[in-house]
C-alpha atoms as a PDB file:
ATOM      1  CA  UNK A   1      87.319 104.289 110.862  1.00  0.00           C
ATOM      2  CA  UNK A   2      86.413 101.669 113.584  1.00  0.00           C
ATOM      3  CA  UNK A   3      88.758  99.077 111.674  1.00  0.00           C
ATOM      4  CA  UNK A   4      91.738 101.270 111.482  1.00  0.00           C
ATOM      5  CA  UNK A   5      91.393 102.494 115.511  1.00  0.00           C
ATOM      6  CA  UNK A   6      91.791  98.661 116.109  1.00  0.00           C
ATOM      7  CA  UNK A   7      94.222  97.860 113.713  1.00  0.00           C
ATOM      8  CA  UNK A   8      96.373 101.000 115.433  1.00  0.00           C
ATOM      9  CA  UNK A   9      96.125 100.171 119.123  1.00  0.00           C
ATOM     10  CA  UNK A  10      97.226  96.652 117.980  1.00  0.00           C
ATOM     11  CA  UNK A  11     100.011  98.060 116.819  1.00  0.00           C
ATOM     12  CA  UNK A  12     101.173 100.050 119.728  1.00  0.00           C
ATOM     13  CA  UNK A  13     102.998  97.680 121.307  1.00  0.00           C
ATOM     14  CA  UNK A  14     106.720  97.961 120.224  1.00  0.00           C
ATOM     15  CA  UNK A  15     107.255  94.232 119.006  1.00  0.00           C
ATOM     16  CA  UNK A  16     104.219  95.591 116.595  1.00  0.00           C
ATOM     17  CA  UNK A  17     106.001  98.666 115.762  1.00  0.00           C
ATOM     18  CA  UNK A  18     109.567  97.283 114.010  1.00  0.00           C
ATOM     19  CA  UNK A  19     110.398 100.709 112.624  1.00  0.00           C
ATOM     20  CA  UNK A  20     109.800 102.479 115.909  1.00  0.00           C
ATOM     21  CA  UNK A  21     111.383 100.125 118.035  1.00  0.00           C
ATOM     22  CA  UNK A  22     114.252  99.074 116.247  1.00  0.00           C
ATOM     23  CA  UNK A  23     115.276 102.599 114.243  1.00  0.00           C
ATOM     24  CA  UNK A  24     114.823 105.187 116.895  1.00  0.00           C
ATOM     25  CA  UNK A  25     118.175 105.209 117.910  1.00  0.00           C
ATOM     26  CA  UNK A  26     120.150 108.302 119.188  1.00  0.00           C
ATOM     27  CA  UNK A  27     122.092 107.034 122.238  1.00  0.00           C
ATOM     28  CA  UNK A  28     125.320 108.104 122.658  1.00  0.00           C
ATOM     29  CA  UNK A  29     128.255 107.245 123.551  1.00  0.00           C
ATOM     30  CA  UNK A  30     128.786 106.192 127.704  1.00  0.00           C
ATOM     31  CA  UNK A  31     128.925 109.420 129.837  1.00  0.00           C
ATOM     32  CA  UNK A  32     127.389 112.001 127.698  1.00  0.00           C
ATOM     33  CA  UNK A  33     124.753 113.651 128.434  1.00  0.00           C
ATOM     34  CA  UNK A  34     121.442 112.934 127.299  1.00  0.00           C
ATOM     35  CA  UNK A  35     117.557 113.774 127.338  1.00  0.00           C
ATOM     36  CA  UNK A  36     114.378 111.498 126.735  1.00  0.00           C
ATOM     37  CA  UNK A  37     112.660 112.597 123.707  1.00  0.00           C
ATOM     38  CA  UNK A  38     109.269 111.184 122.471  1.00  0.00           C
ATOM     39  CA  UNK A  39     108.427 110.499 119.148  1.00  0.00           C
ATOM     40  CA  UNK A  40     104.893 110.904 118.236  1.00  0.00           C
ATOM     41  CA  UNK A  41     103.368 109.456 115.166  1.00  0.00           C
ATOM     42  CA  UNK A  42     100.360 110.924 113.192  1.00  0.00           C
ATOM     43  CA  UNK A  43      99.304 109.198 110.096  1.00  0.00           C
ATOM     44  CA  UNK A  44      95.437 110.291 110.162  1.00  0.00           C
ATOM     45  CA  UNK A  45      95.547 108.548 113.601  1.00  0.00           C
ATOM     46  CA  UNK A  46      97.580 109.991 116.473  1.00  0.00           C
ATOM     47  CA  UNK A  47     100.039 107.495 118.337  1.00  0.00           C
ATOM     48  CA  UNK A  48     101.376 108.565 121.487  1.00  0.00           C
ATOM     49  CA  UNK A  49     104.969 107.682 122.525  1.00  0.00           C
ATOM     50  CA  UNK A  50     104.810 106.838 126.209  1.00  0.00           C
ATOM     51  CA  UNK A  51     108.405 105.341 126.359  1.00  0.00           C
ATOM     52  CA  UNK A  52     110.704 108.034 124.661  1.00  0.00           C
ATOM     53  CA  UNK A  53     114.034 107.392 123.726  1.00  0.00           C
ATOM     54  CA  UNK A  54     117.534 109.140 124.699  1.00  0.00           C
ATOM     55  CA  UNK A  55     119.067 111.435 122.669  1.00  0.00           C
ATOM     56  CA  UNK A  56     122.499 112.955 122.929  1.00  0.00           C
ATOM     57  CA  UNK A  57     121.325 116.711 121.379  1.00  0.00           C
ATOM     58  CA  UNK A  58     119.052 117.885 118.938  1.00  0.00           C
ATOM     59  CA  UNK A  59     120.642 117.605 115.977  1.00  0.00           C
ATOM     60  CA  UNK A  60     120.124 113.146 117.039  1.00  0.00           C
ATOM     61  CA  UNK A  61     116.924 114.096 117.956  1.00  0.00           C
ATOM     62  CA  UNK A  62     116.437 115.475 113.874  1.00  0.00           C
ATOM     63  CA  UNK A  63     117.851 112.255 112.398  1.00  0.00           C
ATOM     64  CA  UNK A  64     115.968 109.607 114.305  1.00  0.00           C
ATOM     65  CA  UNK A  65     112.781 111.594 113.358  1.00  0.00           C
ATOM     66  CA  UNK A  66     113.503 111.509 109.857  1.00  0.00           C
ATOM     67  CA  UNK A  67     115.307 108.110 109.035  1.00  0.00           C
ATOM     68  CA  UNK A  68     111.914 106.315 110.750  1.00  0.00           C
ATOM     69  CA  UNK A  69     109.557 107.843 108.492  1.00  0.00           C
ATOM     70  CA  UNK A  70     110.541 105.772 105.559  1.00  0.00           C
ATOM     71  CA  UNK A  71     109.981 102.399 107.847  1.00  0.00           C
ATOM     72  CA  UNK A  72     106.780 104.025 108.871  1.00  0.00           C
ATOM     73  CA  UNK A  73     105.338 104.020 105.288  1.00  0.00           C
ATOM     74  CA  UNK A  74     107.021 100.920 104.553  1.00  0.00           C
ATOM     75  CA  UNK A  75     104.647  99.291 107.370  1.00  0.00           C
ATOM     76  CA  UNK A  76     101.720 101.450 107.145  1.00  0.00           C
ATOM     77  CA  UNK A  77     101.066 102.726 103.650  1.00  0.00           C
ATOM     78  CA  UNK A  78      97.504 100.921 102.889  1.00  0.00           C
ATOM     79  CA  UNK A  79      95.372 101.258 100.220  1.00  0.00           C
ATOM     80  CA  UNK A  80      94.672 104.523  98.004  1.00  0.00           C
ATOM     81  CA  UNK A  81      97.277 106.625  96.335  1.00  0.00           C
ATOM     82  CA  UNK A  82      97.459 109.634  98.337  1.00  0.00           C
ATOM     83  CA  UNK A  83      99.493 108.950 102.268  1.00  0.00           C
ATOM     84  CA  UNK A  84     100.737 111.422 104.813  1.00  0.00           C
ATOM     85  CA  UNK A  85     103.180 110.398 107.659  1.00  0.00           C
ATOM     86  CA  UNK A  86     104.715 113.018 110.492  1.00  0.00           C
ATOM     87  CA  UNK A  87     106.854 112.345 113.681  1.00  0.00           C
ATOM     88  CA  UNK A  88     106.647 115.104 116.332  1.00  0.00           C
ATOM     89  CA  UNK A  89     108.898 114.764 119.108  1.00  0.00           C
ATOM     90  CA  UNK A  90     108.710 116.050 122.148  1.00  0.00           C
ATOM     91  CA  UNK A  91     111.000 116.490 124.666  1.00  0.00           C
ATOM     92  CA  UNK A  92     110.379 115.179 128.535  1.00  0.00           C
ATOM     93  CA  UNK A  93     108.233 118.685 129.192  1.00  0.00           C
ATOM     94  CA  UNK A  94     106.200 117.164 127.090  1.00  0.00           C
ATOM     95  CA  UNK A  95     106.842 120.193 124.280  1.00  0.00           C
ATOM     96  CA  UNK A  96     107.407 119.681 120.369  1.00  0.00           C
ATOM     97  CA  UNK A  97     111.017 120.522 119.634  1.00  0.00           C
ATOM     98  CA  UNK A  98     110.675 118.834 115.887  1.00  0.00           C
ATOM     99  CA  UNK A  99     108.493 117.494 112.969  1.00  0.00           C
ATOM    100  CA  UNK A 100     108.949 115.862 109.796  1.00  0.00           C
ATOM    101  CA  UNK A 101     106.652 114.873 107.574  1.00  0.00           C
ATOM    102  CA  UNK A 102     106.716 112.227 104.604  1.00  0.00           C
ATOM    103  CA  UNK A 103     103.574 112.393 101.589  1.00  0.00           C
ATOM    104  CA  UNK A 104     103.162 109.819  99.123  1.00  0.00           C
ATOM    105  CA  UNK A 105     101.465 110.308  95.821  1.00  0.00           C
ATOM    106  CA  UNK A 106     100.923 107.861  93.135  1.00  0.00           C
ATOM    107  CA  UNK A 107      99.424 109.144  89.893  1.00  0.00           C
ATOM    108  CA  UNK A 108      97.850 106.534  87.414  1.00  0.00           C
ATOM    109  CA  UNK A 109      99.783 107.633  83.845  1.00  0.00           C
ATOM    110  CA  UNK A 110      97.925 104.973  81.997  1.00  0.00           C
ATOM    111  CA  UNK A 111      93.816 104.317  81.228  1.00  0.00           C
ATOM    112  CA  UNK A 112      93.156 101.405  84.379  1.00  0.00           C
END
């Protein structure tokens, strides 16, 4: 567990975190309205988001949350056949407003 701790806080830093940095994206257009929403990231590990990202409404909020799971596992999935990966974000009270969660499962068909 003290191997994966590491290999996590090295990877909090957003030039270390390609699918955070680069796909949560839910700024809008100049002059509308918009909140700072958090996007937390438990794989087995919890990652805080101390930076947030603006979002113009929930419904932005939704889709950011769910198009960076898929770049999450692309990054993160690691050995073993069985992988869980949620976003929770929060909004700037600090309070979850959504989750999403993406589960792998591979299943051996054939004798190994």
């Amino acid at each position: 567990m003290k191997a994966r701790r590491l290999r996590y806080a090295a990877r909090r830093r957003p030039d270390r975190q390609p699918w955070l940095a680069d796909r949560v994206a839910c700024l809008p257009s100049i002059g509308d309205d918009v909140a700072r929403y958090f996007f937390d990231i438990a794989d087995g590990d919890l990652r805080i988001d101390e930076t947030g990202t603006e979002c113009a409404d929930l419904d932005a909020v939704r889709s950011a949350a769910m198009q960076i799971l898929p770049e999450i596992a692309r990054f993160e999935i690691g050995n073993g056949d069985r992988h869980t990966f949620t976003v929770i974000a929060r909004d700037v009270g600090r309070r979850p407003v959504f989750t999403t969660t993406l589960s792998l499962t591979g299943l051996w068909l054939v004798d190994r």
